[in-house]
PDB file of N, CA and C in Angstrom:
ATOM      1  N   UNK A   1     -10.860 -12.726  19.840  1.00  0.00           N
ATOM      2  CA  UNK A   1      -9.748 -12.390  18.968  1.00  0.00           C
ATOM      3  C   UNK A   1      -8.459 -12.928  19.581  1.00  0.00           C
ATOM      4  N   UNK A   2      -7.687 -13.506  19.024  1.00  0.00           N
ATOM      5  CA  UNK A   2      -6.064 -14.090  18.966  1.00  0.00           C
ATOM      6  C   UNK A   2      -5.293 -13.075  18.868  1.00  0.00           C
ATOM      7  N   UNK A   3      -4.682 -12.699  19.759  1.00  0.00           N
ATOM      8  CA  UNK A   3      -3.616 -11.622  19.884  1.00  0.00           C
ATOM      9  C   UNK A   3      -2.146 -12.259  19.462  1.00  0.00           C
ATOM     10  N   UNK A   4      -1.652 -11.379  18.560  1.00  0.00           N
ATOM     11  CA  UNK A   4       0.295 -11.814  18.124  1.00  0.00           C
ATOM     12  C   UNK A   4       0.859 -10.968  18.882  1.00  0.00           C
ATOM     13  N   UNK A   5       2.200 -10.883  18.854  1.00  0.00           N
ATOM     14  CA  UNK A   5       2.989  -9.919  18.879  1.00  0.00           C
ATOM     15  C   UNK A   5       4.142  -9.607  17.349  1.00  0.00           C
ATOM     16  N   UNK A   6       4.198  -8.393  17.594  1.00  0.00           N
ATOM     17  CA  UNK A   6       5.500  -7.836  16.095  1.00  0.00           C
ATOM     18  C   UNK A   6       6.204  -7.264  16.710  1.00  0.00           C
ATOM     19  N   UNK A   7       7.672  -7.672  16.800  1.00  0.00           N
ATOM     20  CA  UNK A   7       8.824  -7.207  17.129  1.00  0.00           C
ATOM     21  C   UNK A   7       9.312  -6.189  15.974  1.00  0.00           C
ATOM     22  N   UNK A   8       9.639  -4.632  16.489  1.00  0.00           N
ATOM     23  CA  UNK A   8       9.810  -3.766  15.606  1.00  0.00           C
ATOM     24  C   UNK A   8      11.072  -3.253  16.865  1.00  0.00           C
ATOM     25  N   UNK A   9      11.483  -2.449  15.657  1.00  0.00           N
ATOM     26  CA  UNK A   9      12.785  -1.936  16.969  1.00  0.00           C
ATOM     27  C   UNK A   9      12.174  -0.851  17.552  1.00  0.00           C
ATOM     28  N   UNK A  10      12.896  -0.317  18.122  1.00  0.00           N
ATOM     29  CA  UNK A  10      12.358   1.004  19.578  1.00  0.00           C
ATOM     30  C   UNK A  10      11.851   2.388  19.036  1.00  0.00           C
ATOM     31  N   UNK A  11      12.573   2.749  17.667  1.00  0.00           N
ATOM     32  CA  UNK A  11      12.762   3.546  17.004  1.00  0.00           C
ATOM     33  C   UNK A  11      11.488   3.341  16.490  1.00  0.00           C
ATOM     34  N   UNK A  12      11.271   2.530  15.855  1.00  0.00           N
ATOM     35  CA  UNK A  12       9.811   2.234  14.709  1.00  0.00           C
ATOM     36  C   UNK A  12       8.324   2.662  16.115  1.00  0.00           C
ATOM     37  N   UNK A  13       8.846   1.501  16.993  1.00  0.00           N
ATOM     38  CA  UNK A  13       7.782   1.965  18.303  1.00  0.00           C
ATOM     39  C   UNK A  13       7.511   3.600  18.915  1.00  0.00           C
ATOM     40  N   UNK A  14       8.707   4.181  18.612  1.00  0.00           N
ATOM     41  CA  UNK A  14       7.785   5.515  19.308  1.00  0.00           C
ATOM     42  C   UNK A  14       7.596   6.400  18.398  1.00  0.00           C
ATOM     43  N   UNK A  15       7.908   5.972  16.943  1.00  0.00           N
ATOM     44  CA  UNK A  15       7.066   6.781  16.047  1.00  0.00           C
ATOM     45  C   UNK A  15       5.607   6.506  15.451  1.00  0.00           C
ATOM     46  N   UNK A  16       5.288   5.450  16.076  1.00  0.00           N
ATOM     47  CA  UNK A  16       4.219   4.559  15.857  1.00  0.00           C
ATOM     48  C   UNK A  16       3.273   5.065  17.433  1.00  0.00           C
ATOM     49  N   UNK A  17       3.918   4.854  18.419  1.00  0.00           N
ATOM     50  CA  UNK A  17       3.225   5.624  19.642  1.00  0.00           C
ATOM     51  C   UNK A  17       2.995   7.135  19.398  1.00  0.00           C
ATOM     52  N   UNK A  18       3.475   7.992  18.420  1.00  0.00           N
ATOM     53  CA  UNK A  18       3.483   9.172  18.285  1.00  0.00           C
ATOM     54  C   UNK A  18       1.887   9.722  17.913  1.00  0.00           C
ATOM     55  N   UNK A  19       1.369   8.592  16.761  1.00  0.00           N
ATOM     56  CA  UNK A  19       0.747   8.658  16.026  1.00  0.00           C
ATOM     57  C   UNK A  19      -0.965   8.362  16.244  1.00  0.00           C
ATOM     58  N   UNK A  20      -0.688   7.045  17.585  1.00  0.00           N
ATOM     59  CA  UNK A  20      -1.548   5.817  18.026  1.00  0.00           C
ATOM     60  C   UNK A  20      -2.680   6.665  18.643  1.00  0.00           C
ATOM     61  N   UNK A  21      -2.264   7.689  19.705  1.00  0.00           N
ATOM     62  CA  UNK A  21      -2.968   8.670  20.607  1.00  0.00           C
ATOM     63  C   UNK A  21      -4.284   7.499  21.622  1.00  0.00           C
ATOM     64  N   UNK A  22      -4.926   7.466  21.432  1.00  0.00           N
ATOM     65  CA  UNK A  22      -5.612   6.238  22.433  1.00  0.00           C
ATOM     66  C   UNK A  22      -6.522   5.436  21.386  1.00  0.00           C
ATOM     67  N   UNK A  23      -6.031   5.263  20.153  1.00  0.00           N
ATOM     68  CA  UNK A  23      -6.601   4.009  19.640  1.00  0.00           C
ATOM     69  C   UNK A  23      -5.784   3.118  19.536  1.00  0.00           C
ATOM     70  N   UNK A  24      -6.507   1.710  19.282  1.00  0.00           N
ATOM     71  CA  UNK A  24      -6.071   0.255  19.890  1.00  0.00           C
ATOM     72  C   UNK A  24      -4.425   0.445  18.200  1.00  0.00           C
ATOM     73  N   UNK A  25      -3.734  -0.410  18.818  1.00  0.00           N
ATOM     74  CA  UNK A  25      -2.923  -0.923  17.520  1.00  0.00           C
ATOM     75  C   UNK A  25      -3.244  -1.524  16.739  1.00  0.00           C
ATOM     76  N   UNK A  26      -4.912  -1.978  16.504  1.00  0.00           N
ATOM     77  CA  UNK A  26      -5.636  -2.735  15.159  1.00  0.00           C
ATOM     78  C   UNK A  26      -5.757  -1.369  14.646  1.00  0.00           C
ATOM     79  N   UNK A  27      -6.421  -0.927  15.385  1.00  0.00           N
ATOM     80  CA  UNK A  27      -7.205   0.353  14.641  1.00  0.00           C
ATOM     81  C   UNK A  27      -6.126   0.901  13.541  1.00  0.00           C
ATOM     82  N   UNK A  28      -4.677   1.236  14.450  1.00  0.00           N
ATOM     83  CA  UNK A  28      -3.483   1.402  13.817  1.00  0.00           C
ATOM     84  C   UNK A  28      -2.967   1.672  12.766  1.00  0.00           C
ATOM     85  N   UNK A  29      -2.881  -0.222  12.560  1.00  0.00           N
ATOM     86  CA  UNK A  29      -2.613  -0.681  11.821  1.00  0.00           C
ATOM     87  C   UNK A  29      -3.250  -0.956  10.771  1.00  0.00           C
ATOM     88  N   UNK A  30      -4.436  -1.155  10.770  1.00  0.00           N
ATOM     89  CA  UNK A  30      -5.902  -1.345  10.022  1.00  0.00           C
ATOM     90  C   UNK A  30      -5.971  -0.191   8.952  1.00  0.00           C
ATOM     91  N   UNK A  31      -5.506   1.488   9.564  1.00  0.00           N
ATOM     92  CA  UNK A  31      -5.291   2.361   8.814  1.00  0.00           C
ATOM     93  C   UNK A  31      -4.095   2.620   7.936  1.00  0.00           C
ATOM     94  N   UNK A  32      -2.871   2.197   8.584  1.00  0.00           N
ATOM     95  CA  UNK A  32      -1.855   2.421   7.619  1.00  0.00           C
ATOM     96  C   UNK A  32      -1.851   1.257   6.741  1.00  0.00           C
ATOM     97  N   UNK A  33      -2.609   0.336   6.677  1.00  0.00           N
ATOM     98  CA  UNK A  33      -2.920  -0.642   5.622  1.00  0.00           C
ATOM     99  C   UNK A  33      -2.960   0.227   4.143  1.00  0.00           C
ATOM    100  N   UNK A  34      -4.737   0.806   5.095  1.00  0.00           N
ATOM    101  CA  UNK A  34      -5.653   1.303   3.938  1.00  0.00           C
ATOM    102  C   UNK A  34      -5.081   2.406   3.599  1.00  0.00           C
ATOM    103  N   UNK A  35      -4.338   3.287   3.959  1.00  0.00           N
ATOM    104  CA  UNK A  35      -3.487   4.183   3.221  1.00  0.00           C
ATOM    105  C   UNK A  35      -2.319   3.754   2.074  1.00  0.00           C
ATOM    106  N   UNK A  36      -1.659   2.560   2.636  1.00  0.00           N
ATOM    107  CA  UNK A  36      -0.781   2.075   1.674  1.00  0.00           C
ATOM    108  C   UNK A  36      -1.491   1.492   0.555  1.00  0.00           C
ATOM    109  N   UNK A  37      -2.646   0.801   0.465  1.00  0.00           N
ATOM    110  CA  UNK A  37      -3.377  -0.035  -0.125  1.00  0.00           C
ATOM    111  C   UNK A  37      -4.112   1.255  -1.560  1.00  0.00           C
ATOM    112  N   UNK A  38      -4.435   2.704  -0.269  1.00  0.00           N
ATOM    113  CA  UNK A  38      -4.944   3.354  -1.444  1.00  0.00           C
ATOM    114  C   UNK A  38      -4.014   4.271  -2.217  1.00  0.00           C
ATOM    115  N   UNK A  39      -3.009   4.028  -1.586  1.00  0.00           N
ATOM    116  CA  UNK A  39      -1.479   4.838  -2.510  1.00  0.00           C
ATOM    117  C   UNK A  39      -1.022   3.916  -3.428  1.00  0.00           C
ATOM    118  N   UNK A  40      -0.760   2.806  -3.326  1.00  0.00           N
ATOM    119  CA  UNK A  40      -0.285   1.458  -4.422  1.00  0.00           C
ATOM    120  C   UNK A  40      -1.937   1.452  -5.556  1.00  0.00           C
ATOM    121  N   UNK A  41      -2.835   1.986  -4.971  1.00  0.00           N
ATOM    122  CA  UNK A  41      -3.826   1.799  -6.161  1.00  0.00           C
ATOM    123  C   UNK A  41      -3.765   3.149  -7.066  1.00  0.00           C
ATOM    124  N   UNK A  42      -3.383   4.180  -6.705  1.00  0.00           N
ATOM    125  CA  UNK A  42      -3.438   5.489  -7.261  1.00  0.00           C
ATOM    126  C   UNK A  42      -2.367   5.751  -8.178  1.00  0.00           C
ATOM    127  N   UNK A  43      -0.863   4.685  -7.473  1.00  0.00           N
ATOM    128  CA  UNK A  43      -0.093   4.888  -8.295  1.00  0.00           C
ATOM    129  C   UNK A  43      -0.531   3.980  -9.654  1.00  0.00           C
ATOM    130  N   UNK A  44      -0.808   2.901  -9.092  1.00  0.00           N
ATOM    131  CA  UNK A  44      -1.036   2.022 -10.372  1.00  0.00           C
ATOM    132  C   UNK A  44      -2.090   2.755 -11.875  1.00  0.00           C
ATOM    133  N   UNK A  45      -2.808   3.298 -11.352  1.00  0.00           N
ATOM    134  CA  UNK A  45      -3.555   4.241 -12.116  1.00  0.00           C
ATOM    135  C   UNK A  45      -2.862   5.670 -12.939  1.00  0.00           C
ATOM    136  N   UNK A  46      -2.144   6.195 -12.473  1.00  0.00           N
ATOM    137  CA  UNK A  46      -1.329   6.904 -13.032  1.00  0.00           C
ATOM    138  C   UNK A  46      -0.476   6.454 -13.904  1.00  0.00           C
ATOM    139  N   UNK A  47       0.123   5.584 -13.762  1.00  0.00           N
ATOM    140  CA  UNK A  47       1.108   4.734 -14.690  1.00  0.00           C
ATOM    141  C   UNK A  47      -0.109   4.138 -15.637  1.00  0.00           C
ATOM    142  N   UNK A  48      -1.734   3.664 -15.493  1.00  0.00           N
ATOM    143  CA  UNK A  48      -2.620   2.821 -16.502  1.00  0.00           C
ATOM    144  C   UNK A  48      -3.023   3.990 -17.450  1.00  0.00           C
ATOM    145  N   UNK A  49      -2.853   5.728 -16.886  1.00  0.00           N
ATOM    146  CA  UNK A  49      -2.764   6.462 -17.419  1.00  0.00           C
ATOM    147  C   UNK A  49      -2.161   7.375 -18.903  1.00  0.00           C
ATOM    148  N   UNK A  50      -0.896   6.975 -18.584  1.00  0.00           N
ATOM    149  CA  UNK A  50       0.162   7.168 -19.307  1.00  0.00           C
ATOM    150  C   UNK A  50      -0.154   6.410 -20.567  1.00  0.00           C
ATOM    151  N   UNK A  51      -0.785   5.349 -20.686  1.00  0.00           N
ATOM    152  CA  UNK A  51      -0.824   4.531 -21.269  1.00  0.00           C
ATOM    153  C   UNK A  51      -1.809   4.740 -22.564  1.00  0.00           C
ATOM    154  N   UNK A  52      -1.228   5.051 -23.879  1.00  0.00           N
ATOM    155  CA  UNK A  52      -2.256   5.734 -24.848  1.00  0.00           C
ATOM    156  C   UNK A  52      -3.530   4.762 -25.685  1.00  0.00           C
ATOM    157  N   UNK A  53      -4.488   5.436 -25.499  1.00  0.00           N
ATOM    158  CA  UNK A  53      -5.885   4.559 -25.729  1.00  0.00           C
ATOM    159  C   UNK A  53      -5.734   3.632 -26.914  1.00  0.00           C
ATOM    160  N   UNK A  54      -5.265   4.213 -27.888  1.00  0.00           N
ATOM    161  CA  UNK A  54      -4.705   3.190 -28.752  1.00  0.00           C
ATOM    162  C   UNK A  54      -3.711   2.083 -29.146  1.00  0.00           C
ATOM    163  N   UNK A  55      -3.465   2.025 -27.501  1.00  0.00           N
ATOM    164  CA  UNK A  55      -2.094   0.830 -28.076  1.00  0.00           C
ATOM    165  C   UNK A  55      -2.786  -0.425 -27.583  1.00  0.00           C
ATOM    166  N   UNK A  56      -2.537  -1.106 -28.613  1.00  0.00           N
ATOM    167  CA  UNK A  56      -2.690  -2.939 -28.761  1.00  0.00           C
ATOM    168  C   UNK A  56      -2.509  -3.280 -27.256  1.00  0.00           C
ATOM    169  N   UNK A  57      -3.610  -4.683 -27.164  1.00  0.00           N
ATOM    170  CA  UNK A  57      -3.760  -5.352 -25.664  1.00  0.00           C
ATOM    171  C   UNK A  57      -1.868  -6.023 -25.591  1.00  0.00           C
ATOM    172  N   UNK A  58      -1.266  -6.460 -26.343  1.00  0.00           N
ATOM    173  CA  UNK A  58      -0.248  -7.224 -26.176  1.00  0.00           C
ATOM    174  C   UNK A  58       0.873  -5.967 -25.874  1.00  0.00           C
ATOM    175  N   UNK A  59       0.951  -4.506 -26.388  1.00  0.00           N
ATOM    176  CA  UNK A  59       1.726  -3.269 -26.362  1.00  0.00           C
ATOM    177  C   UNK A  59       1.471  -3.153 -24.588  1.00  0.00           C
ATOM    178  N   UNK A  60       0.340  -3.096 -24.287  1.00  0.00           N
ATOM    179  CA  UNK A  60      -0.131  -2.662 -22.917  1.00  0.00           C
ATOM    180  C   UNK A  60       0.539  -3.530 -21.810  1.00  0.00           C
ATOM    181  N   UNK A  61       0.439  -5.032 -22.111  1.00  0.00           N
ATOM    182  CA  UNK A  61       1.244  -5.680 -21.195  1.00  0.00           C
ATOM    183  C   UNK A  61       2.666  -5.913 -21.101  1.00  0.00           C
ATOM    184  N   UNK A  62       3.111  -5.371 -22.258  1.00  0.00           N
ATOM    185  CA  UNK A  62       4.579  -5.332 -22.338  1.00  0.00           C
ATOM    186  C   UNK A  62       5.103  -4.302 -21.620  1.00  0.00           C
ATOM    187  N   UNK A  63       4.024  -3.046 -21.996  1.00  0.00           N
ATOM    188  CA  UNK A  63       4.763  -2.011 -21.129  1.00  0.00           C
ATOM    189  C   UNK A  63       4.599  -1.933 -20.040  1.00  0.00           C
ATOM    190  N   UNK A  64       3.704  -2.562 -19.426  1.00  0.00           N
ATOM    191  CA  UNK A  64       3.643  -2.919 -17.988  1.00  0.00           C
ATOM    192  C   UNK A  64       4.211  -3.701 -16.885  1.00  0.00           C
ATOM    193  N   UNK A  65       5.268  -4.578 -18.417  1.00  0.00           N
ATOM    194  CA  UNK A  65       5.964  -5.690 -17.779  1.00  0.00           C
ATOM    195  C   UNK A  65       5.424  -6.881 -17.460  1.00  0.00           C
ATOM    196  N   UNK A  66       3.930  -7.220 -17.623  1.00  0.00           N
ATOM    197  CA  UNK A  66       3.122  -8.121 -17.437  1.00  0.00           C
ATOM    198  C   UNK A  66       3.681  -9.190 -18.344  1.00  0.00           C
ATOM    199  N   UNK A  67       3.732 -10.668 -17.595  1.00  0.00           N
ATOM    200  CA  UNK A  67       3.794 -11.768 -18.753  1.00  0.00           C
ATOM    201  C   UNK A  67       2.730 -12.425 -19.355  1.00  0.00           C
ATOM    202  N   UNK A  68       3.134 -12.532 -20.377  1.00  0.00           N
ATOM    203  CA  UNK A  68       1.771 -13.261 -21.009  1.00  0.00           C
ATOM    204  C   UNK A  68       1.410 -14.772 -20.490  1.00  0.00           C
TER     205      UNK A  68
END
């Protein structure tokens, strides 16, 4: 494995050390991925929610903001 480095300020670092306890910073990071990843999917679903079974495919992407 190819190791980087990410410059974060000091502040971000020891709330991030707060959290780490003795797993690696993949592991980390690997998780606050998949937390963000499964919060941006839950929201998206709530909002596909809202969305009433009967409205037209072209109504749906408008209100979604989607371009055609």
């Amino acid at each position: 494995m190819v190791a980087t480095t990410i410059p974060v300020s000091i502040e971000t670092k020891r709330e991030l050390e707060a959290v780490k306890g003795d797993r690696t910073w993949d592991e980390v990071i690997r998780e606050l991925l998949h937390v963000y990843r499964r919060e941006k999917a839950r929201k998206a679903l709530m909002e596909l929610r809202k969305i009433p079974l009967d409205m037209e495919y072209r109504e749906v992407r408008l209100k979604l903001g989607l371009r055609e």
